[in-house]
C-alpha atoms as a PDB file:
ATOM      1  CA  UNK A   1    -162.293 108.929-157.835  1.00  0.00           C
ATOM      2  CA  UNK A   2    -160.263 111.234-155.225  1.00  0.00           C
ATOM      3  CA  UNK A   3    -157.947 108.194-154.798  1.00  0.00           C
ATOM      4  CA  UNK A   4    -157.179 107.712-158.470  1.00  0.00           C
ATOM      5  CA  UNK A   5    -156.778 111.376-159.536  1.00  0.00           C
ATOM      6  CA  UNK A   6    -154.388 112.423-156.469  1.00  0.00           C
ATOM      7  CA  UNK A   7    -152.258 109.268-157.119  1.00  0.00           C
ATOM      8  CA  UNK A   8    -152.599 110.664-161.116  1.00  0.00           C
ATOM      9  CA  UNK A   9    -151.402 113.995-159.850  1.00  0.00           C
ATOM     10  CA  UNK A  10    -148.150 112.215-158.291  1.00  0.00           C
ATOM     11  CA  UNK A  11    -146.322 114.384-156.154  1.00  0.00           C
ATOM     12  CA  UNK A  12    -147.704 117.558-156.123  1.00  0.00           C
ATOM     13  CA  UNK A  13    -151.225 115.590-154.505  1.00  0.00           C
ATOM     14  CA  UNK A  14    -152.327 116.592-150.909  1.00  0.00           C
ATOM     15  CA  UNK A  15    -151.245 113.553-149.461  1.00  0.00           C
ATOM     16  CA  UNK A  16    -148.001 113.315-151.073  1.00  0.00           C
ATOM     17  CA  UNK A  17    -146.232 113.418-147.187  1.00  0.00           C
ATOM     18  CA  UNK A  18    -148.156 111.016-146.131  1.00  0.00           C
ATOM     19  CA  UNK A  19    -150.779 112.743-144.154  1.00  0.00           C
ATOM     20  CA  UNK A  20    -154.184 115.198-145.226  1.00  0.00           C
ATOM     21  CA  UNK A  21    -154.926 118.408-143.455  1.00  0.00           C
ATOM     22  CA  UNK A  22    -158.654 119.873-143.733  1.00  0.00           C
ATOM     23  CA  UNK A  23    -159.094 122.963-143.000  1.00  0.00           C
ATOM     24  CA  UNK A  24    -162.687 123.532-141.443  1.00  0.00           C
ATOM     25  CA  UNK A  25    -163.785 127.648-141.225  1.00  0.00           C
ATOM     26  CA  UNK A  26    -166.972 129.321-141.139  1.00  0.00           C
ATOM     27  CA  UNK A  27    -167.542 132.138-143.493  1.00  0.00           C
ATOM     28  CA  UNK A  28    -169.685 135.135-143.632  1.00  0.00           C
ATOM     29  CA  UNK A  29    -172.146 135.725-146.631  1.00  0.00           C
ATOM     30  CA  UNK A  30    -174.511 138.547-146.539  1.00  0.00           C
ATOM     31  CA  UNK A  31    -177.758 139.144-147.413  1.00  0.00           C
ATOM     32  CA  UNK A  32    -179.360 142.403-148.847  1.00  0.00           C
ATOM     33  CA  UNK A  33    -182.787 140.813-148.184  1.00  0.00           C
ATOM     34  CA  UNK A  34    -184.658 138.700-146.274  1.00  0.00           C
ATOM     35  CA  UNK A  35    -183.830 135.144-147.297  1.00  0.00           C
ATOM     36  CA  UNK A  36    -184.572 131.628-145.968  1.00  0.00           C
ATOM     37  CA  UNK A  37    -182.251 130.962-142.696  1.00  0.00           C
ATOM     38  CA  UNK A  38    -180.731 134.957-143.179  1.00  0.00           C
ATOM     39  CA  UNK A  39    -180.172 135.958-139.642  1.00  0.00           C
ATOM     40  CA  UNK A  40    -177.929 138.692-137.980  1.00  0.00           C
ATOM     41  CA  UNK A  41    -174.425 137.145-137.106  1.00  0.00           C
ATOM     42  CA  UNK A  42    -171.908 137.821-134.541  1.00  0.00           C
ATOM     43  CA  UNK A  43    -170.187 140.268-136.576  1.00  0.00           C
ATOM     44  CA  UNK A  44    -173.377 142.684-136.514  1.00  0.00           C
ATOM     45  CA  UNK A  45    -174.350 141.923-140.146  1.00  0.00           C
ATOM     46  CA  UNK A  46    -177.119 140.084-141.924  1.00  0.00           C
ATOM     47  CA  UNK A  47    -176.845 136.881-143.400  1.00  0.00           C
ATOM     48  CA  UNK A  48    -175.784 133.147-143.799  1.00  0.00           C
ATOM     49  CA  UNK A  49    -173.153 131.324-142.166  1.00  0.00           C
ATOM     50  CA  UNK A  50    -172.158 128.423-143.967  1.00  0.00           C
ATOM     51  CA  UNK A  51    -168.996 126.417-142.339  1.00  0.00           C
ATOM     52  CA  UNK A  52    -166.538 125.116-145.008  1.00  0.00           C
ATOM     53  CA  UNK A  53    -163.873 122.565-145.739  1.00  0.00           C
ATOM     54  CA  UNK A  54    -160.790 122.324-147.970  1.00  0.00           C
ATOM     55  CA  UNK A  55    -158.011 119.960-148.157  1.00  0.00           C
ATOM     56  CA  UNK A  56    -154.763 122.168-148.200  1.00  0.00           C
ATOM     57  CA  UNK A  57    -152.840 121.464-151.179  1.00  0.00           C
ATOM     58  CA  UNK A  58    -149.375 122.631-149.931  1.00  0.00           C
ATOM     59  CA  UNK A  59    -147.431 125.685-150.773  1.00  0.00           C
ATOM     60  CA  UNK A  60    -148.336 127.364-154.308  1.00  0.00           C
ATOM     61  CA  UNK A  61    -151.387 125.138-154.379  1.00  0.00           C
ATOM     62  CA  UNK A  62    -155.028 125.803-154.090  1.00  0.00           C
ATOM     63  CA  UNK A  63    -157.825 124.411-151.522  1.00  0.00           C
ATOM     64  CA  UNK A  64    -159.555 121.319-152.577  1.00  0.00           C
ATOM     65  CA  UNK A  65    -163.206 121.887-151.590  1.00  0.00           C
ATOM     66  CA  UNK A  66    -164.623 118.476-149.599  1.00  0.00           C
ATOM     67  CA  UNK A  67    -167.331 120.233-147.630  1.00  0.00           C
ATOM     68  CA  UNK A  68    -170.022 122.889-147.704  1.00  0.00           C
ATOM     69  CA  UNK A  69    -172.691 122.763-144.738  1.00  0.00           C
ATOM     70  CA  UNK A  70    -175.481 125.412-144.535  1.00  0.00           C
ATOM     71  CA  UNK A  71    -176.329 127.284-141.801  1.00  0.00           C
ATOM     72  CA  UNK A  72    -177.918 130.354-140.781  1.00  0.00           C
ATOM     73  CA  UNK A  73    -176.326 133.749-139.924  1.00  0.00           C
ATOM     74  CA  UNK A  74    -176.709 133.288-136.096  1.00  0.00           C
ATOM     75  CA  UNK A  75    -174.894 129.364-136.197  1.00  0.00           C
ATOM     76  CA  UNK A  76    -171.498 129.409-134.473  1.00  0.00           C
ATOM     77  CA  UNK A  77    -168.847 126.971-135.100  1.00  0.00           C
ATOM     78  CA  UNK A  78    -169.383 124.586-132.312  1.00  0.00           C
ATOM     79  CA  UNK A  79    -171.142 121.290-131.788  1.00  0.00           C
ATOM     80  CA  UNK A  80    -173.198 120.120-133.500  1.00  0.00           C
ATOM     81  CA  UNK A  81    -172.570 121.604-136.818  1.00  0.00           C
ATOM     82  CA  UNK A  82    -168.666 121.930-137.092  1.00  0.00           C
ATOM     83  CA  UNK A  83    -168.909 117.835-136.359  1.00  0.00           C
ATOM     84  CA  UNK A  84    -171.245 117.237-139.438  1.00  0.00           C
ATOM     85  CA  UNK A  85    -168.927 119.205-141.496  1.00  0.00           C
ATOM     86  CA  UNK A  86    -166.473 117.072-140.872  1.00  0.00           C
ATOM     87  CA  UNK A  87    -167.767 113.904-141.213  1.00  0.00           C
ATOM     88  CA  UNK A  88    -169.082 115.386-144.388  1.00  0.00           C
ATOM     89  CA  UNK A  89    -165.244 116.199-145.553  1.00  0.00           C
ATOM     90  CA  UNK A  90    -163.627 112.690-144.109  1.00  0.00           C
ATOM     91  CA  UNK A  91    -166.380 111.222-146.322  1.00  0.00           C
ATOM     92  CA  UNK A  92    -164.877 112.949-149.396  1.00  0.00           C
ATOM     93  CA  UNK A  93    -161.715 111.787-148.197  1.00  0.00           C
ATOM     94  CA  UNK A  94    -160.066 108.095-149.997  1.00  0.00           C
ATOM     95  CA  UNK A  95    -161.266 105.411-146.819  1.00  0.00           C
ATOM     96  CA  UNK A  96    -157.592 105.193-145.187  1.00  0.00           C
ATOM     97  CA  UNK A  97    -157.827 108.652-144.599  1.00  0.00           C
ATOM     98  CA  UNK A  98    -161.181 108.931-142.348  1.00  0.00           C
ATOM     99  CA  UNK A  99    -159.656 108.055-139.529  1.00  0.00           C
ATOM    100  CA  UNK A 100    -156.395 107.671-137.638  1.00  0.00           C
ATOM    101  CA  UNK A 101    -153.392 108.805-137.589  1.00  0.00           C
ATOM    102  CA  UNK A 102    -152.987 110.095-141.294  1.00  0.00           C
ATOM    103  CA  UNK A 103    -155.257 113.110-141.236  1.00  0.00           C
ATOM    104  CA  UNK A 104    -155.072 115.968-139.655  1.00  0.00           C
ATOM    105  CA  UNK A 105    -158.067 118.439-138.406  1.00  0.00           C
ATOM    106  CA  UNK A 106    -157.097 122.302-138.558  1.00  0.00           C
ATOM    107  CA  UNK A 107    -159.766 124.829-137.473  1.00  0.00           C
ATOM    108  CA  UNK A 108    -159.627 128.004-135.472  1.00  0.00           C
ATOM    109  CA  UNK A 109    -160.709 128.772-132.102  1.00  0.00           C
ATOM    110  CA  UNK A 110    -164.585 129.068-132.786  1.00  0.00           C
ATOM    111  CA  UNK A 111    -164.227 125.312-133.079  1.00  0.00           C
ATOM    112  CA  UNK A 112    -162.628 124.434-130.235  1.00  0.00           C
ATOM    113  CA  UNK A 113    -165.446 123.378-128.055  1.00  0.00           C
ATOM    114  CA  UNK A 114    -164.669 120.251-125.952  1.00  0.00           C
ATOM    115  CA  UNK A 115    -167.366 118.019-127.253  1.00  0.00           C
ATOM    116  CA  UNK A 116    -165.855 118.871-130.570  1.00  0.00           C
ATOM    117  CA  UNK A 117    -161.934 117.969-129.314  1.00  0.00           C
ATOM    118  CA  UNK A 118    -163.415 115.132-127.498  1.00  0.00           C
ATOM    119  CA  UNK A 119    -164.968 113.335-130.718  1.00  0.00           C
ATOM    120  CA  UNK A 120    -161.944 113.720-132.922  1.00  0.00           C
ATOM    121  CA  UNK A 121    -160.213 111.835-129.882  1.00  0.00           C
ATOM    122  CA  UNK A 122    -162.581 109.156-129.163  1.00  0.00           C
ATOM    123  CA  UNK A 123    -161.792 105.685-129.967  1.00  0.00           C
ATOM    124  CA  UNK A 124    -162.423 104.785-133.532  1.00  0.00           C
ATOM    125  CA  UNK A 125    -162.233 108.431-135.092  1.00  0.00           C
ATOM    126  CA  UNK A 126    -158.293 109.508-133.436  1.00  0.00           C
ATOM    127  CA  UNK A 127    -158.108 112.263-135.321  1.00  0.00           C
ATOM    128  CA  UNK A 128    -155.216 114.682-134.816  1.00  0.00           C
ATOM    129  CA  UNK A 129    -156.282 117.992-134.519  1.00  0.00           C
ATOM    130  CA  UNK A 130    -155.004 121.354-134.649  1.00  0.00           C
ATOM    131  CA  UNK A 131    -157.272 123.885-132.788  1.00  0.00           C
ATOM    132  CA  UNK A 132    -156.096 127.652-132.773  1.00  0.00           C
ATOM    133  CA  UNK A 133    -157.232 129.391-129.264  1.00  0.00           C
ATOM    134  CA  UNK A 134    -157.769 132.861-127.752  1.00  0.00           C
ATOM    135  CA  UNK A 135    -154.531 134.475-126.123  1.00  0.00           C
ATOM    136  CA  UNK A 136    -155.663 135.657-122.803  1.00  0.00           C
ATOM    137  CA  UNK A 137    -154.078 137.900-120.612  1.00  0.00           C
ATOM    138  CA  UNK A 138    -153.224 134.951-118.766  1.00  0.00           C
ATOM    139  CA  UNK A 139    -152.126 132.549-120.974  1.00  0.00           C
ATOM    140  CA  UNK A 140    -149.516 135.415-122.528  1.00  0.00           C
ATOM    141  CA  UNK A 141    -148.519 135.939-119.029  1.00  0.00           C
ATOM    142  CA  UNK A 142    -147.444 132.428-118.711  1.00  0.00           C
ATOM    143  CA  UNK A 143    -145.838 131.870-122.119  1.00  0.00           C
ATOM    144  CA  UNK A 144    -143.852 135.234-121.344  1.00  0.00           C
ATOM    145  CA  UNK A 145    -142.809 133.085-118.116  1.00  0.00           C
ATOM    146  CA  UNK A 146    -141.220 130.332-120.673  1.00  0.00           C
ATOM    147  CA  UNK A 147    -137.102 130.047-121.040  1.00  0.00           C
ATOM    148  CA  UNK A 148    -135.857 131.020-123.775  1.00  0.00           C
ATOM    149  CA  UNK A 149    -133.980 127.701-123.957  1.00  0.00           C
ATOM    150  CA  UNK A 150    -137.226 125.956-123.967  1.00  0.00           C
ATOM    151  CA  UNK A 151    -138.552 127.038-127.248  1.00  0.00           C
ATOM    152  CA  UNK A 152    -137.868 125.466-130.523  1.00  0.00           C
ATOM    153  CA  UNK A 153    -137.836 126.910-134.417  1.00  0.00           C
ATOM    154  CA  UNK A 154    -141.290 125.752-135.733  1.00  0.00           C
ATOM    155  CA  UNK A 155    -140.913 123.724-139.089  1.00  0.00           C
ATOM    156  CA  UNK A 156    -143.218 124.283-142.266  1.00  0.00           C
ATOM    157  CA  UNK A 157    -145.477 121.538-142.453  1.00  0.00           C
ATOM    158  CA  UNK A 158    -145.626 121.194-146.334  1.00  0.00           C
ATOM    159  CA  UNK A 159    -141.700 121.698-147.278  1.00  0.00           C
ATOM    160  CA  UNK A 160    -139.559 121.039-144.097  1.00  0.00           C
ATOM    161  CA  UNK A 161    -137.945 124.462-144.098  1.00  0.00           C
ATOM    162  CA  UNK A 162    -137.605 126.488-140.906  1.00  0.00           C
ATOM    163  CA  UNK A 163    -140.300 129.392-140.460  1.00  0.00           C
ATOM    164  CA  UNK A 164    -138.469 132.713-139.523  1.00  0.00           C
ATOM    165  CA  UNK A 165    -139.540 134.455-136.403  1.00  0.00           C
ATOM    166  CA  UNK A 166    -141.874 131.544-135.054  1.00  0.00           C
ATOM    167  CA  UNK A 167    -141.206 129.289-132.376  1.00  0.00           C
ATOM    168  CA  UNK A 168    -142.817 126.274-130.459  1.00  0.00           C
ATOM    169  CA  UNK A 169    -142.951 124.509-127.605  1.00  0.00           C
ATOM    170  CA  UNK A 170    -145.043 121.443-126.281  1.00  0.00           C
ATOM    171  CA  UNK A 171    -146.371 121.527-122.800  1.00  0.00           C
ATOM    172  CA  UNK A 172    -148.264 118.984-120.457  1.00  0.00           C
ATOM    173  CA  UNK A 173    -151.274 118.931-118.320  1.00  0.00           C
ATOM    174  CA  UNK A 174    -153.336 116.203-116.685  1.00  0.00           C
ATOM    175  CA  UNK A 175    -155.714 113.927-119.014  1.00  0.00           C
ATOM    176  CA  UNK A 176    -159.286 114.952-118.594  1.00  0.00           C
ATOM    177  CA  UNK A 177    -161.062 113.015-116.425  1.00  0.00           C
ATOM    178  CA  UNK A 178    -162.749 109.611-117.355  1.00  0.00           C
ATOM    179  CA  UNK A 179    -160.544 110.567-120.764  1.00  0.00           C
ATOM    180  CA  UNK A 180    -158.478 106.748-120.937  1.00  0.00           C
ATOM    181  CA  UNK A 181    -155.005 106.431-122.651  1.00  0.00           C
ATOM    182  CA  UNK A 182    -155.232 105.255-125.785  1.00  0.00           C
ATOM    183  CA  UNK A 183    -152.268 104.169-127.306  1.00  0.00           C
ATOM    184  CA  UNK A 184    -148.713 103.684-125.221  1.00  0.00           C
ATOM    185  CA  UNK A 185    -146.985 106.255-127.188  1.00  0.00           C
ATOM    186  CA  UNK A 186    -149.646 108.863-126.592  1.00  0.00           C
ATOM    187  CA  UNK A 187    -147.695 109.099-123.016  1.00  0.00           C
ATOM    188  CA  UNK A 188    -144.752 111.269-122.344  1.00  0.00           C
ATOM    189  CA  UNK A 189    -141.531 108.714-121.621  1.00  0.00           C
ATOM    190  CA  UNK A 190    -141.181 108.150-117.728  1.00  0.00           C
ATOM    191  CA  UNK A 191    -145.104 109.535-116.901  1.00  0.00           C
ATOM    192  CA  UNK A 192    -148.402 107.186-116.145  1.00  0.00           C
ATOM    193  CA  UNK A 193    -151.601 107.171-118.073  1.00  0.00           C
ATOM    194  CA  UNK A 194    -153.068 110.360-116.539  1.00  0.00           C
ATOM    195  CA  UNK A 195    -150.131 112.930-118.184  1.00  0.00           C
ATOM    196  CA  UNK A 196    -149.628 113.213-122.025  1.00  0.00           C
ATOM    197  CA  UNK A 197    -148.145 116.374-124.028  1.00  0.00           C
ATOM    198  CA  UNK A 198    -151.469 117.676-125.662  1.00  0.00           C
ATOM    199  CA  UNK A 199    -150.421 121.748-126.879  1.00  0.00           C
ATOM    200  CA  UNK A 200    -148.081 123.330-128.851  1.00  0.00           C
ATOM    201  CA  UNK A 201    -147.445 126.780-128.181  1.00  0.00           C
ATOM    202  CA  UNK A 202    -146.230 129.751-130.661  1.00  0.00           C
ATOM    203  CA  UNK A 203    -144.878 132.762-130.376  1.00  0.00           C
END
């Protein structure tokens, strides 16, 4: 049904580039009583925690809901729960888009566990993902270390256009271990298996 109505929809559909993006978020819903799975969350209120997902519909469009997963105000958005949302939005997705290449998982830094990273990686999901992260002291300490020459304009995902006042730059560290290459073009040109370009910093 997804299929039919987004090729209905023509250009304006979510996967009119070529490739999804989900956007997977936990959100906050209070509770003025005491209700089934109410607990206090980690922002000092009372309540649910349900973790979400939406297929981004561009610029000017709204968020396609895929996923809703129920959990209780004291759930963070790690393991295993932000997994089973997922699966629970690829499975809304048309089947070419469940895996590979063509979809892309967005989520902040609450999700950004390692066993979560490490199953959109695995062989037979390969899931690009897009994982926001805490700036530490140290981590702005190194970025403000960075060349000027060595940063590029970031580019708008949706309509090509240059975003004003952002830049990026890709950096490389080792492979984790017993973490095997998986396709040739994963690695950077000239470098063996254990090196691949895996962040993209902003500033």
């Amino acid at each position: 049904m997804r299929a039919r109505e987004w090729k209905l929809v023509g250009a304006s559909s979510p996967d009119a580039t070529g490739q999804v993006i989900i956007d997977l978020d936990g959100v906050l819903v209070p509770a003025h009583s005491d209700k089934q799975d109410a607990a206090a969350t980690w922002k000092k209120s009372y309540g649910h925690h349900p973790l979400m997902g939406f297929v981004d519909q561009g610029r000017g469009g709204a968020r396609e809901p895929v996923a809703a997963l129920l959990c209780p105000g004291n759930a963070a958005a790690t393991p295993p729960p932000i997994t089973s949302a997922t699966r629970l939005a690829l499975a809304q997705l048309p089947k070419r888009y469940r895996r590979g290449r063509s979809t892309l998982i967005r989520t902040d830094s609450a999700s950004g566990a390692h066993e979560f990273v490490a199953w959109l990686a695995k062989r037979g999901t390969r899931l690009p993902h897009s994982v926001g992260m805490t700036i530490t002291d140290t981590i702005q300490f190194a970025v403000l270390k960075v060349p000027a020459c060595a940063w590029t304009p970031a580019v708008d995902e949706q309509g090509g256009e240059i975003r004003e006042g952002v830049w990026t730059r890709r950096t490389r560290r080792r492979r984790p271990q017993g973490l095997a290459a998986r396709d040739p073009d994963d690695r950077p040109q000239g470098t063996s298996a254990p090196g691949r370009p895996v962040t993209d910093h902003r500033r």
